[in-house]
C-alpha atoms as a PDB file:
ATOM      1  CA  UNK A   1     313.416  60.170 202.793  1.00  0.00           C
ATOM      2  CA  UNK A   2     309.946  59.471 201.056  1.00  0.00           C
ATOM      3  CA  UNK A   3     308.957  63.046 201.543  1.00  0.00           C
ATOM      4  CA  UNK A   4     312.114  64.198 200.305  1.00  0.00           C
ATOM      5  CA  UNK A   5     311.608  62.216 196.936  1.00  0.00           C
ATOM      6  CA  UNK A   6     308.216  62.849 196.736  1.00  0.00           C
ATOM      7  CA  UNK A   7     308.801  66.582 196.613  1.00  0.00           C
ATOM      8  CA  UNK A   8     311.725  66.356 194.042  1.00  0.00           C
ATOM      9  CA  UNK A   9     309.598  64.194 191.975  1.00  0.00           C
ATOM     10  CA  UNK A  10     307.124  67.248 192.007  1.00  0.00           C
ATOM     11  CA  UNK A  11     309.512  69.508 191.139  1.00  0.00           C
ATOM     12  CA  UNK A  12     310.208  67.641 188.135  1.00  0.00           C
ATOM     13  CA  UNK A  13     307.351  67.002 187.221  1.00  0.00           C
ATOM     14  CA  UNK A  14     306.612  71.076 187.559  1.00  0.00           C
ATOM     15  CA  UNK A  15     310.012  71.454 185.838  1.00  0.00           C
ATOM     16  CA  UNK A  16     309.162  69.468 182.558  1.00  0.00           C
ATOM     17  CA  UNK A  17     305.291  71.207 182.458  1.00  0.00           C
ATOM     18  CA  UNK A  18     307.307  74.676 182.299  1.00  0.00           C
ATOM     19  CA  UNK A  19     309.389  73.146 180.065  1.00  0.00           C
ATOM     20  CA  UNK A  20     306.311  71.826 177.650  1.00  0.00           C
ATOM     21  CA  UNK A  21     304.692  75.144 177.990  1.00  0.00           C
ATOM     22  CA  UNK A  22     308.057  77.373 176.945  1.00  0.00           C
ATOM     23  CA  UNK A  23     307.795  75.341 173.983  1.00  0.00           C
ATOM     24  CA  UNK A  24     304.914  75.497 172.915  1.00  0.00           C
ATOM     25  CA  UNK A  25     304.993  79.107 173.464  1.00  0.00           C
ATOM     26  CA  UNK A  26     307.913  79.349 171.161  1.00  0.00           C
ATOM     27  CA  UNK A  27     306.062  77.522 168.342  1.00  0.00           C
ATOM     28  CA  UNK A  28     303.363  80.229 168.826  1.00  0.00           C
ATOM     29  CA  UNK A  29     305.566  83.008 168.452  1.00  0.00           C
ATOM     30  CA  UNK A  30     307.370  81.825 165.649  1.00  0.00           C
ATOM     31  CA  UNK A  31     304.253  80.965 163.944  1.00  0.00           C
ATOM     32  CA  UNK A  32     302.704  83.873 164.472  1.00  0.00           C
ATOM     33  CA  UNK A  33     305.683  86.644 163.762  1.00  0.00           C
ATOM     34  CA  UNK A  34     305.586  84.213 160.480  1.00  0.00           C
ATOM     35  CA  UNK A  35     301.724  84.991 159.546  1.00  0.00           C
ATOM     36  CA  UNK A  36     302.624  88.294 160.531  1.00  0.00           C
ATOM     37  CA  UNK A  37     305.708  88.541 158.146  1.00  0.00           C
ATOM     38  CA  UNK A  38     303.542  89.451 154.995  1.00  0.00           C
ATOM     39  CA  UNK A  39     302.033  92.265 156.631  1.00  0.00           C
ATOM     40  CA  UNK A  40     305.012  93.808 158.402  1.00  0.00           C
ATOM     41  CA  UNK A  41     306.913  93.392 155.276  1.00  0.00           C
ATOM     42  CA  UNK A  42     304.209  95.468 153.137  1.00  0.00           C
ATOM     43  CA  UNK A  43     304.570  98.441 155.693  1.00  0.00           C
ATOM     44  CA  UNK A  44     308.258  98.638 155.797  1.00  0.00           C
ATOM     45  CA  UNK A  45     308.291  98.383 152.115  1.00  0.00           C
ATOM     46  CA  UNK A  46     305.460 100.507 150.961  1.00  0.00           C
ATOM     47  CA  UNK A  47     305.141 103.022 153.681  1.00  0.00           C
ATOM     48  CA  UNK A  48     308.352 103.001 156.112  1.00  0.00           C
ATOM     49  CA  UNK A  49     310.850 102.872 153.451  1.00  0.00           C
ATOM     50  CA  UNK A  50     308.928 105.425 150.906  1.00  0.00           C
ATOM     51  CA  UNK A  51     308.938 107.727 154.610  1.00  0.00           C
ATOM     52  CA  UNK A  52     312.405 107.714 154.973  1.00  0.00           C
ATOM     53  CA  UNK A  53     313.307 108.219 151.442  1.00  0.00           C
ATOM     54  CA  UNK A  54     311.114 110.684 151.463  1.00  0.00           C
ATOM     55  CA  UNK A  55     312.555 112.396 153.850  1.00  0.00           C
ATOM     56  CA  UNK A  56     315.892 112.090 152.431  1.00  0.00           C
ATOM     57  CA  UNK A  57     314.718 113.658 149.229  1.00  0.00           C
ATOM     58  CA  UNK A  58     313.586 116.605 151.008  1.00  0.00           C
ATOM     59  CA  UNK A  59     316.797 117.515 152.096  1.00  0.00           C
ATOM     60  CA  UNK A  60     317.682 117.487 148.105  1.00  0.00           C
ATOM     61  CA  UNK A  61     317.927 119.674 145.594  1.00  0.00           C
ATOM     62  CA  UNK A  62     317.165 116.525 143.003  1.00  0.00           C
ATOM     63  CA  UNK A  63     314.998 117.151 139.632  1.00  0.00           C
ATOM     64  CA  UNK A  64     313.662 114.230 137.652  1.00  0.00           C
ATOM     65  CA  UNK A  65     317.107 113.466 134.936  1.00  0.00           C
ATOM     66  CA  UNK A  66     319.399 115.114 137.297  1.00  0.00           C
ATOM     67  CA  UNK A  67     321.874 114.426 139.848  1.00  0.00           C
ATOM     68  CA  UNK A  68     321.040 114.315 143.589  1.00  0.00           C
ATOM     69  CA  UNK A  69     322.387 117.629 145.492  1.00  0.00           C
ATOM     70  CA  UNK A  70     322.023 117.778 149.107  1.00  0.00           C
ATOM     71  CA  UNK A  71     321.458 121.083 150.721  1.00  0.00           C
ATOM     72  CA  UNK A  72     320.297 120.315 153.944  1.00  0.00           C
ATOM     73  CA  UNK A  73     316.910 122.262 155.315  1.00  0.00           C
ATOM     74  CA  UNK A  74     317.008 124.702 152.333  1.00  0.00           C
ATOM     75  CA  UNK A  75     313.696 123.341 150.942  1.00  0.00           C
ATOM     76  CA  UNK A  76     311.938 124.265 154.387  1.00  0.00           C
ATOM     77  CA  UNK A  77     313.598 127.469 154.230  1.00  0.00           C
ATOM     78  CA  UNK A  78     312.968 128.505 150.497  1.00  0.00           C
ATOM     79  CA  UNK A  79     308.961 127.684 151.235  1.00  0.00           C
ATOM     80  CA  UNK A  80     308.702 129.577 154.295  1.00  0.00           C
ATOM     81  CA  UNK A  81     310.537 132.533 153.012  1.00  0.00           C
ATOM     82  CA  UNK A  82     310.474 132.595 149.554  1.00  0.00           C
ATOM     83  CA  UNK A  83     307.496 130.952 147.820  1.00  0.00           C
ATOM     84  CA  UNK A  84     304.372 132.514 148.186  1.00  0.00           C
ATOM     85  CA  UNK A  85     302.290 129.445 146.628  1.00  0.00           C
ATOM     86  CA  UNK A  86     303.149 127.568 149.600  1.00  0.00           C
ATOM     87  CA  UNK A  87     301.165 130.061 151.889  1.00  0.00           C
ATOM     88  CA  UNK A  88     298.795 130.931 149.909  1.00  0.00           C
ATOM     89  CA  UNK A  89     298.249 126.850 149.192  1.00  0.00           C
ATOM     90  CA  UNK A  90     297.869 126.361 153.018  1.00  0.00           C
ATOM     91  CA  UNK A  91     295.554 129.164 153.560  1.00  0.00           C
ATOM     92  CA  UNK A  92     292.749 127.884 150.570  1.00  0.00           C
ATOM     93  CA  UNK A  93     293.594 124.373 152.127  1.00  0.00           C
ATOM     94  CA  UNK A  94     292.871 125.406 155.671  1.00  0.00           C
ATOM     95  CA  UNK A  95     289.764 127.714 154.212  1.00  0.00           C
ATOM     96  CA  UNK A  96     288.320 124.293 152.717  1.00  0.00           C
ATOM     97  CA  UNK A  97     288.571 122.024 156.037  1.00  0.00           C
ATOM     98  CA  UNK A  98     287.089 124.742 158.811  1.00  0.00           C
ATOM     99  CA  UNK A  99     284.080 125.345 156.008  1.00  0.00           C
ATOM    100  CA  UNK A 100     283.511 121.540 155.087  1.00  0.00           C
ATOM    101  CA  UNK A 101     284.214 119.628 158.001  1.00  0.00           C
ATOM    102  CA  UNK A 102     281.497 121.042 159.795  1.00  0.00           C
ATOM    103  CA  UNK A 103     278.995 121.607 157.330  1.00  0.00           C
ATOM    104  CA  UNK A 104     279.801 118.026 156.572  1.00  0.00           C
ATOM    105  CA  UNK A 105     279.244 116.510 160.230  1.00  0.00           C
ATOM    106  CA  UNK A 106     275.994 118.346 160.951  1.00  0.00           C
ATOM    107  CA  UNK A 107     274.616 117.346 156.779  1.00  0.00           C
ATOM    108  CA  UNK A 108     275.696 113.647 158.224  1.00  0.00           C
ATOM    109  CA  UNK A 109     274.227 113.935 161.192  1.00  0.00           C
ATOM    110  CA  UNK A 110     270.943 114.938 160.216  1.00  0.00           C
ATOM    111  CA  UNK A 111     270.838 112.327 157.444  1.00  0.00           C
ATOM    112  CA  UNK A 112     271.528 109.780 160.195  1.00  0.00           C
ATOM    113  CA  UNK A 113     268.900 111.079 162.572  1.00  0.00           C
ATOM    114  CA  UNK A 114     266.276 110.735 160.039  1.00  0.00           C
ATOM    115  CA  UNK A 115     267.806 107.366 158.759  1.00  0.00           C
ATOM    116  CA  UNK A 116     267.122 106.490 162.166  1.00  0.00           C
ATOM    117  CA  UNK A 117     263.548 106.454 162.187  1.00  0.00           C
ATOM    118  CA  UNK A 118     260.996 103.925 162.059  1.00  0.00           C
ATOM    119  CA  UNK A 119     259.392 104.860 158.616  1.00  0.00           C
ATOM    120  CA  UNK A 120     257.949 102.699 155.283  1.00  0.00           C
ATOM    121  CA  UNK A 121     261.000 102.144 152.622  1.00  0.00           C
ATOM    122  CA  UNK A 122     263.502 102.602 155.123  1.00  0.00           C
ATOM    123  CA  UNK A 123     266.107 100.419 153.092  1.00  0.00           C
ATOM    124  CA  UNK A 124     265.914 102.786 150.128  1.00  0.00           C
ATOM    125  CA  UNK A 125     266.179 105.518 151.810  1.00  0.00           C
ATOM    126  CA  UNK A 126     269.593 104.512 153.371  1.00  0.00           C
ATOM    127  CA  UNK A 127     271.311 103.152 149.834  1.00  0.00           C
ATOM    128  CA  UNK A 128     269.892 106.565 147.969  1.00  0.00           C
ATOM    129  CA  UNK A 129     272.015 108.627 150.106  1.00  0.00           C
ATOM    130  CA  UNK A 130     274.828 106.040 150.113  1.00  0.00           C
ATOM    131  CA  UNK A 131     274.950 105.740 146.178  1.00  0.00           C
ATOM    132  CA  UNK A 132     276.964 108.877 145.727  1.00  0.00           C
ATOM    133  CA  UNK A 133     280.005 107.616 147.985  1.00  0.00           C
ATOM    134  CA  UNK A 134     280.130 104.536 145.383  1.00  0.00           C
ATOM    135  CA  UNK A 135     280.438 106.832 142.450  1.00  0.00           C
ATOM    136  CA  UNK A 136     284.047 107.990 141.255  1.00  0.00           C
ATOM    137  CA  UNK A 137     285.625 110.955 142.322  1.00  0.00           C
ATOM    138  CA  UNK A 138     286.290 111.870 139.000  1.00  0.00           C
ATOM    139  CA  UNK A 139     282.628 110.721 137.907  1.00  0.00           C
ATOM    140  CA  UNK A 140     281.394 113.454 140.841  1.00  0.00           C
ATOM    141  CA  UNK A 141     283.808 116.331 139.566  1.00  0.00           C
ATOM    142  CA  UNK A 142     281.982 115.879 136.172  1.00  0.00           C
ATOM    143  CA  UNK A 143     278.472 116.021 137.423  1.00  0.00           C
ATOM    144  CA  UNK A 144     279.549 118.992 139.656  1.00  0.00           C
ATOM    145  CA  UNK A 145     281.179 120.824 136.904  1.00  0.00           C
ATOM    146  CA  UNK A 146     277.291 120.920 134.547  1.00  0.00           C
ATOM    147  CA  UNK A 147     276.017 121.580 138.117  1.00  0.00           C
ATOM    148  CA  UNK A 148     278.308 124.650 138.574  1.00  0.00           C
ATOM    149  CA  UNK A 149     277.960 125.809 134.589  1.00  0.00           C
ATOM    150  CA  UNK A 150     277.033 129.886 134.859  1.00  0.00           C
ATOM    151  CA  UNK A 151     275.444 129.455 131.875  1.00  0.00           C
ATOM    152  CA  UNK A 152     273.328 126.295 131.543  1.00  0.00           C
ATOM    153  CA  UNK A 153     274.350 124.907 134.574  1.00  0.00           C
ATOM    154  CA  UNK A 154     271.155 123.167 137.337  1.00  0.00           C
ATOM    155  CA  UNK A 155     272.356 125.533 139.931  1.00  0.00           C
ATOM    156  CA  UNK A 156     271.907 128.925 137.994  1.00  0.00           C
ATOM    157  CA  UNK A 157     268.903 127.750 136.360  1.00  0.00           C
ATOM    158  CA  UNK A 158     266.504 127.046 139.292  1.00  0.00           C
ATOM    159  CA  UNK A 159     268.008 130.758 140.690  1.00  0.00           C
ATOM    160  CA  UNK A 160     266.969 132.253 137.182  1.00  0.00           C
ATOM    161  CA  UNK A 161     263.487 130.351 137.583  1.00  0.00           C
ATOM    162  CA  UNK A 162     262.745 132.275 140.903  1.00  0.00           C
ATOM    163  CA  UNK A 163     264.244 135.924 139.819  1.00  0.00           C
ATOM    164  CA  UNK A 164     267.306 135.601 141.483  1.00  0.00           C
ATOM    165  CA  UNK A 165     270.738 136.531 140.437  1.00  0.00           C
ATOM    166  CA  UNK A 166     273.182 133.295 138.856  1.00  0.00           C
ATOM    167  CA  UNK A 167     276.473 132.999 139.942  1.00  0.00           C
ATOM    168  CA  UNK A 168     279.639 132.546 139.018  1.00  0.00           C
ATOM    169  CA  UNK A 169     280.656 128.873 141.244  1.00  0.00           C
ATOM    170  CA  UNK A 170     283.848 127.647 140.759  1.00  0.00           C
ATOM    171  CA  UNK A 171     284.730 130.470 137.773  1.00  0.00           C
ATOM    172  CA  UNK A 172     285.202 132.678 140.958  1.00  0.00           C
ATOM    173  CA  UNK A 173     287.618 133.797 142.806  1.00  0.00           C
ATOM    174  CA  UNK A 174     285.742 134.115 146.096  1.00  0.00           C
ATOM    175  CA  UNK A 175     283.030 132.140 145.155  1.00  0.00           C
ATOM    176  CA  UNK A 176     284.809 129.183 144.110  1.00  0.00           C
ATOM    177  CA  UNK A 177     285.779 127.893 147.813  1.00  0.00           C
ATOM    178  CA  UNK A 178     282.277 128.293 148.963  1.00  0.00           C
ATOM    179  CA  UNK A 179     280.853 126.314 146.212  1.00  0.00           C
ATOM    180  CA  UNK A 180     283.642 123.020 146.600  1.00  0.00           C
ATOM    181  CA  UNK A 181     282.469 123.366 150.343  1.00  0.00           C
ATOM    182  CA  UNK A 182     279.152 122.928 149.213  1.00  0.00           C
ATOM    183  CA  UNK A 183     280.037 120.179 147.162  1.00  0.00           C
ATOM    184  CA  UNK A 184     281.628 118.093 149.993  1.00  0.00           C
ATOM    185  CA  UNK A 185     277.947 117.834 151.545  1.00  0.00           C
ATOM    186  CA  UNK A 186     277.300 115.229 148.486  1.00  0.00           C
ATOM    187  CA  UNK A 187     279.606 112.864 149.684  1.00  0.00           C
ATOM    188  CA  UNK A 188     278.883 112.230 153.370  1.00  0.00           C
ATOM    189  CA  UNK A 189     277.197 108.930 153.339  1.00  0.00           C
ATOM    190  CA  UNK A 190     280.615 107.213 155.209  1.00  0.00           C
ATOM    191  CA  UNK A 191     280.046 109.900 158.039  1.00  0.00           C
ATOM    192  CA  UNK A 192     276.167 109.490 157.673  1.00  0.00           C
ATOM    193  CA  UNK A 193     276.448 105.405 158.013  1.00  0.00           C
ATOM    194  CA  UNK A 194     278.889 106.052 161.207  1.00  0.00           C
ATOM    195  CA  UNK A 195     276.297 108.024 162.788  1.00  0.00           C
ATOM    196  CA  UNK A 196     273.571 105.962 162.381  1.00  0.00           C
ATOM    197  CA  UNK A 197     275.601 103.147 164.079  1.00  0.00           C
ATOM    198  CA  UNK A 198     276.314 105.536 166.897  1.00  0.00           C
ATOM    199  CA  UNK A 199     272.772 106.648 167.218  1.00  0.00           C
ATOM    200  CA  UNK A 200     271.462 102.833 167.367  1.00  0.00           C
ATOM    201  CA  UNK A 201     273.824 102.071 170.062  1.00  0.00           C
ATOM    202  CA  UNK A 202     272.382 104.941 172.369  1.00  0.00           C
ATOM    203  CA  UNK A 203     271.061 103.312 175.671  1.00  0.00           C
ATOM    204  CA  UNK A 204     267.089 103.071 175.497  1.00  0.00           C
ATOM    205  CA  UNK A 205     266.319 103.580 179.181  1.00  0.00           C
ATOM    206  CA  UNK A 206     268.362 106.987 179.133  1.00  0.00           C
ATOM    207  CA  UNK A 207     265.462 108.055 176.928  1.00  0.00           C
ATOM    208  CA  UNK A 208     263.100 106.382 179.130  1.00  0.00           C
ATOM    209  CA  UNK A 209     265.034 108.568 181.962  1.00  0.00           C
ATOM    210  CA  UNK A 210     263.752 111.564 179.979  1.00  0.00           C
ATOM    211  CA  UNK A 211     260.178 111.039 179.542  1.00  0.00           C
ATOM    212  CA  UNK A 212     259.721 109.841 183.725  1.00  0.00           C
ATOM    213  CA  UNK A 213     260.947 113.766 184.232  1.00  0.00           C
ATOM    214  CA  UNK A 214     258.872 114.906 181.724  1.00  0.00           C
ATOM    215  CA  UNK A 215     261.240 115.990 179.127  1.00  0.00           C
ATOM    216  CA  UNK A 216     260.129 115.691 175.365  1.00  0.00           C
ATOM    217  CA  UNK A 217     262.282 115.333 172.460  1.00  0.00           C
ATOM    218  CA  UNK A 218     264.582 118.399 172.762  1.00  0.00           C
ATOM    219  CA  UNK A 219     265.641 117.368 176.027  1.00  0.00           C
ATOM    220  CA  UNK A 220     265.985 114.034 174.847  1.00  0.00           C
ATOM    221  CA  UNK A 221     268.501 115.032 172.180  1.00  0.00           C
ATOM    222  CA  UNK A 222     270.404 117.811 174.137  1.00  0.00           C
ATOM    223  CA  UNK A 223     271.462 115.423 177.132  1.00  0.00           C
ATOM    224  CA  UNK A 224     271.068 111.910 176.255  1.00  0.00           C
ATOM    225  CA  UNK A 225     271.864 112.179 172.094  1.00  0.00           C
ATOM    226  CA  UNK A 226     274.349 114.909 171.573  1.00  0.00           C
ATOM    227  CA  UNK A 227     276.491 113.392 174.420  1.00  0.00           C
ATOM    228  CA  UNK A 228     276.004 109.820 173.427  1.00  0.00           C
ATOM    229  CA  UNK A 229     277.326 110.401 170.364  1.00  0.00           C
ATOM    230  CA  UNK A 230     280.310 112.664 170.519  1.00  0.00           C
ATOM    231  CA  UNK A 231     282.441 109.885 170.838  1.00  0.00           C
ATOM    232  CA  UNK A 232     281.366 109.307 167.095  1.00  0.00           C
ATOM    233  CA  UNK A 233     281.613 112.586 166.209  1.00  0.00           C
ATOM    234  CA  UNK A 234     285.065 112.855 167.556  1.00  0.00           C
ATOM    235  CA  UNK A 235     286.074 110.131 164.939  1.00  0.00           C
ATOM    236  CA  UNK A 236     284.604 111.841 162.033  1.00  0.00           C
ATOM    237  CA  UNK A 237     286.107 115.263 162.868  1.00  0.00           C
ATOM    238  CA  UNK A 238     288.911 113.204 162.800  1.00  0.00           C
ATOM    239  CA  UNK A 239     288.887 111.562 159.692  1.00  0.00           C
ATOM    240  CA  UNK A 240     286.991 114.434 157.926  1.00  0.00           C
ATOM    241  CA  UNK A 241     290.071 116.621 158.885  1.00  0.00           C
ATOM    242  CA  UNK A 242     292.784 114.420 157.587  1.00  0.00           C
ATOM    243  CA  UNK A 243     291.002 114.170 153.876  1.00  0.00           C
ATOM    244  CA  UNK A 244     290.160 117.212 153.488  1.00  0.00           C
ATOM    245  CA  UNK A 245     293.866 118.729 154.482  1.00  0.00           C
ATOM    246  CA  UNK A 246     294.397 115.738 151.402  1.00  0.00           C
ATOM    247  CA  UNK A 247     291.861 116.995 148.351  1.00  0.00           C
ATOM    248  CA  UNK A 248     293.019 117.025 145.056  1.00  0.00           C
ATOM    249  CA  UNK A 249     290.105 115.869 142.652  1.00  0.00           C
ATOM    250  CA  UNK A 250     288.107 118.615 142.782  1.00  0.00           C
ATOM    251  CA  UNK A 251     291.588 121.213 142.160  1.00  0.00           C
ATOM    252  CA  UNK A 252     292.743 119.185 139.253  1.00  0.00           C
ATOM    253  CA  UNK A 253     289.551 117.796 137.332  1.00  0.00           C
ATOM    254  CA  UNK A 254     287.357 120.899 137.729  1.00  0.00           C
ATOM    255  CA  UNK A 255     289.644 124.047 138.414  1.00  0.00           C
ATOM    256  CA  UNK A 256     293.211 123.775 137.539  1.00  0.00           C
ATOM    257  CA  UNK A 257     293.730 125.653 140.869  1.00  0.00           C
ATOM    258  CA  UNK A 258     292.166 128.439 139.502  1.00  0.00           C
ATOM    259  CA  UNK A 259     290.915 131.204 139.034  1.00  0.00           C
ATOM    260  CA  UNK A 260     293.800 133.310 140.124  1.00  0.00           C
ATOM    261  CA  UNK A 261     294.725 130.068 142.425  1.00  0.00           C
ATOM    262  CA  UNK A 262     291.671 130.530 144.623  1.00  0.00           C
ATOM    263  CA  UNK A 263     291.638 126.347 144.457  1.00  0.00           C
ATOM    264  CA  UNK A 264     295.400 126.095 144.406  1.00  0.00           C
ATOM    265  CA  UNK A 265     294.898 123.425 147.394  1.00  0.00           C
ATOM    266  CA  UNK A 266     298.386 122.212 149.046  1.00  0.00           C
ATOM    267  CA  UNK A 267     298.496 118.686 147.807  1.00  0.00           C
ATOM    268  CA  UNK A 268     297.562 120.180 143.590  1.00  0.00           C
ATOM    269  CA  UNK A 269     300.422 122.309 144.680  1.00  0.00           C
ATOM    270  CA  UNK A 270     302.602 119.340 145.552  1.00  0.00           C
ATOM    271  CA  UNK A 271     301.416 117.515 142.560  1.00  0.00           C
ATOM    272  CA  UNK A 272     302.444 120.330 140.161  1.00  0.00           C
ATOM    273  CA  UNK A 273     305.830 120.950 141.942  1.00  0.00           C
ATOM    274  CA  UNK A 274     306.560 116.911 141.553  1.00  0.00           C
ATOM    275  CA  UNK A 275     305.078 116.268 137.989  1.00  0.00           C
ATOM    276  CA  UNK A 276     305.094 120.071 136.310  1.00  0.00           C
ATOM    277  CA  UNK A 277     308.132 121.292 137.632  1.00  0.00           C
ATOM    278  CA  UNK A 278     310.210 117.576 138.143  1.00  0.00           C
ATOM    279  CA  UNK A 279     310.996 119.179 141.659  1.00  0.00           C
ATOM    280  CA  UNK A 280     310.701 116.106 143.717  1.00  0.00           C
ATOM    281  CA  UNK A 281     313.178 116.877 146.416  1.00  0.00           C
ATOM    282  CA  UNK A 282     310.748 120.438 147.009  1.00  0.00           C
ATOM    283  CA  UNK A 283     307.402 118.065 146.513  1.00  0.00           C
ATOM    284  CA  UNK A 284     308.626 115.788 149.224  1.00  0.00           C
ATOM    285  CA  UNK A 285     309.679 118.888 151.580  1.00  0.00           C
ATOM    286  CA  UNK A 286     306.033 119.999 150.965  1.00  0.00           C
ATOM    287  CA  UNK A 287     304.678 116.690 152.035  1.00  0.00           C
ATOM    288  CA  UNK A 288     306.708 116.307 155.431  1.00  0.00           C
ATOM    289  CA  UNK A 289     304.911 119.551 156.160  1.00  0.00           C
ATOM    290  CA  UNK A 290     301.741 118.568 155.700  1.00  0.00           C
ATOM    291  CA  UNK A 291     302.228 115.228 157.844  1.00  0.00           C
ATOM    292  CA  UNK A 292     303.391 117.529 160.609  1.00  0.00           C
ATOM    293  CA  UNK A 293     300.699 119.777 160.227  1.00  0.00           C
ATOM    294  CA  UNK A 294     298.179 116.993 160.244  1.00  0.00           C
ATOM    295  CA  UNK A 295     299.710 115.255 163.099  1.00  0.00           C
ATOM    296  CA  UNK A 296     299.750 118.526 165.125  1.00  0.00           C
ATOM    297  CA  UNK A 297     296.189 119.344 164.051  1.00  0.00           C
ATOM    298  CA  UNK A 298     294.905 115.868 164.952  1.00  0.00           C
ATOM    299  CA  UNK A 299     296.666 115.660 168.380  1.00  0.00           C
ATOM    300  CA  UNK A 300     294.881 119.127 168.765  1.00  0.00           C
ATOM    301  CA  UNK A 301     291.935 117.402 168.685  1.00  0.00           C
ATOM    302  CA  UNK A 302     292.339 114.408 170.860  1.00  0.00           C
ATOM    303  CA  UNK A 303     293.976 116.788 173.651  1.00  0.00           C
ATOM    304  CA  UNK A 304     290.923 118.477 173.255  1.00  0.00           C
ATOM    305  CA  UNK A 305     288.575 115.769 173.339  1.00  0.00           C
ATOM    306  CA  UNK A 306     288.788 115.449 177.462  1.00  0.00           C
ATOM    307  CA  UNK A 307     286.504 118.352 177.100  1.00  0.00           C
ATOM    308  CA  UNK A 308     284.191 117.493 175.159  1.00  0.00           C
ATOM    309  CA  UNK A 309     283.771 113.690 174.535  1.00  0.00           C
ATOM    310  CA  UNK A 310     281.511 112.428 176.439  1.00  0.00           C
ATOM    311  CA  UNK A 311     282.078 107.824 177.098  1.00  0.00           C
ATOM    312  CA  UNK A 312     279.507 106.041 178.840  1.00  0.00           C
ATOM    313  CA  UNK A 313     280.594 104.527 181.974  1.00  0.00           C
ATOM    314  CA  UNK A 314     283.360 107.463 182.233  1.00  0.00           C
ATOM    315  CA  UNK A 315     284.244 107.733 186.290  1.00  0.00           C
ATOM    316  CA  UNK A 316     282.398 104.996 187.003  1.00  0.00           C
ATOM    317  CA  UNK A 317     285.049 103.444 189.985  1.00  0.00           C
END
């Protein structure tokens, strides 16, 4: 009998911990879906809900003052087979990010290379080539456009100085491409900071590795930096992909989308179809294709990141 009670007084006691412990886990939960509340409430009101309605309006035929018509996929339909903007928007789009994503990452990753040594003034060094991230988009497309100027412009003038030929930049038709892409390179301090944080994190004694076998410093960077770090240049191909499928500065302070709509890129083609034309059941049409396209480009990239990407410890059992 004494064992008997002794082992349903254990169970009780077992019972009313469980019991103690559900509650308290309750408390937790509703305390924390309650500090996450704010949060979840900002994304279903500022980007879930703008999605869907989005995605509503691009099944409209719906102009700014006017009533709402639905026609189904006839937006898709009219871009694909009837506008040629919306091809030739994709193509100066698509021009832009293979030419200035990896100029970009290799300008970056040189910066951060030589941010990385041990050299007097170090500090300065790494906030001069910062500063131009800080400065205003807008603020950039200004300086560029005196930069770009065929007639007193910096760029033309040092050409002149040596004998060579100016040019015509952005005022261009097939220069004008070329030239933004050149312009990018001034703003890859973000990329150039991520690097350097890659490139400090780089195992010491793999390097050490490399000198016992007697390799020097191109050895050094082709098998112990390079692979290190393309887990950090995975992310900026990444995120240097998504904004530049997303520029629109550069098109609307500096070009117009001009000449001839050599900068017509496919978001200052969305902008002029919503704002210009009051066409905002086409704009948001336009912008579901661009998410797709992004989404497809970027899982493009991760699928082929097995390939490429190298992470330390990768196998390892």
């Amino acid at each position: 009998m004494n064992a008997v009670a002794d082992e349903l007084s254990v169970n009780a006691a077992q019972l009313s911990r469980k019991t103690r412990l559900s509650g308290i886990a309750r408390m937790e939960r509703k305390w924390g879906i309650l500090f996450a509340l704010p949060a979840m409430l900002g994304f279903i009101i500022f980007v879930a809900g703008p999605m869907i309605a989005s995605l509503i309006f691009s099944m409209t035929d719906w102009s700014i003052g006017s009533d709402m018509k639905f026609t189904g996929l006839e937006n898709y339909r009219t871009m694909t087979a009837e506008d040629p903007l919306f091809s030739k928007s994709l193509f100066v789009t698509l021009y832009y990010t293979i030419g200035s994503v990896p100029l970009g990452i290799m300008a970056a990753f040189l910066i951060a290379m030589l941010l990385n040594q041990k050299v007097k003034g170090l500090a300065i060094f790494r906030t001069v080539y910062y500063l131009p991230v800080l400065v205003p988009s807008i603020a950039n497309s200004m300086l560029w456009l005196w930069l770009f100027n065929p007639d007193f412009g910096l760029f033309n003038s040092m050409l002149r100085s040596v004998g060579l030929p100016g040019s015509q930049w952005i005022y261009s038709e097939t220069a004008a491409i070329p030239s933004l892409i050149l312009m990018s390179t001034w703003g890859v301090g973000n990329a150039a900071v991520i690097f350097l944080a890659g490139l400090q994190g780089v195992p010491g004694h793999l390097y050490e590795a490399v000198e016992v076998d007697g390799g020097g410093a191109l050895r050094k960077f082709w098998h112990v930096t390079l692979p290190s770090m393309t887990p950090t240049i995975f992310f900026n191909v990444i995120m240097g992909m998504i904004g530049t499928l997303q520029v629109f500065d550069q098109a609307y302070v500096m070009t117009n989308g001009g000449p001839n709509n050599a900068t017509l890129f496919y978001i200052f083609y969305l902008y002029r179809k919503a704002f210009s034309e009051a066409q905002m059941g086409y704009a948001a049409a336009l912008a579901w294709v661009l998410f797709l396209i992004i989404m497809a480009l970027t899982a493009l990239v991760f699928r082929s990141s097995r390939f490429w990407v190298y992470y330390e410890g990768e196998g390892k059992s």
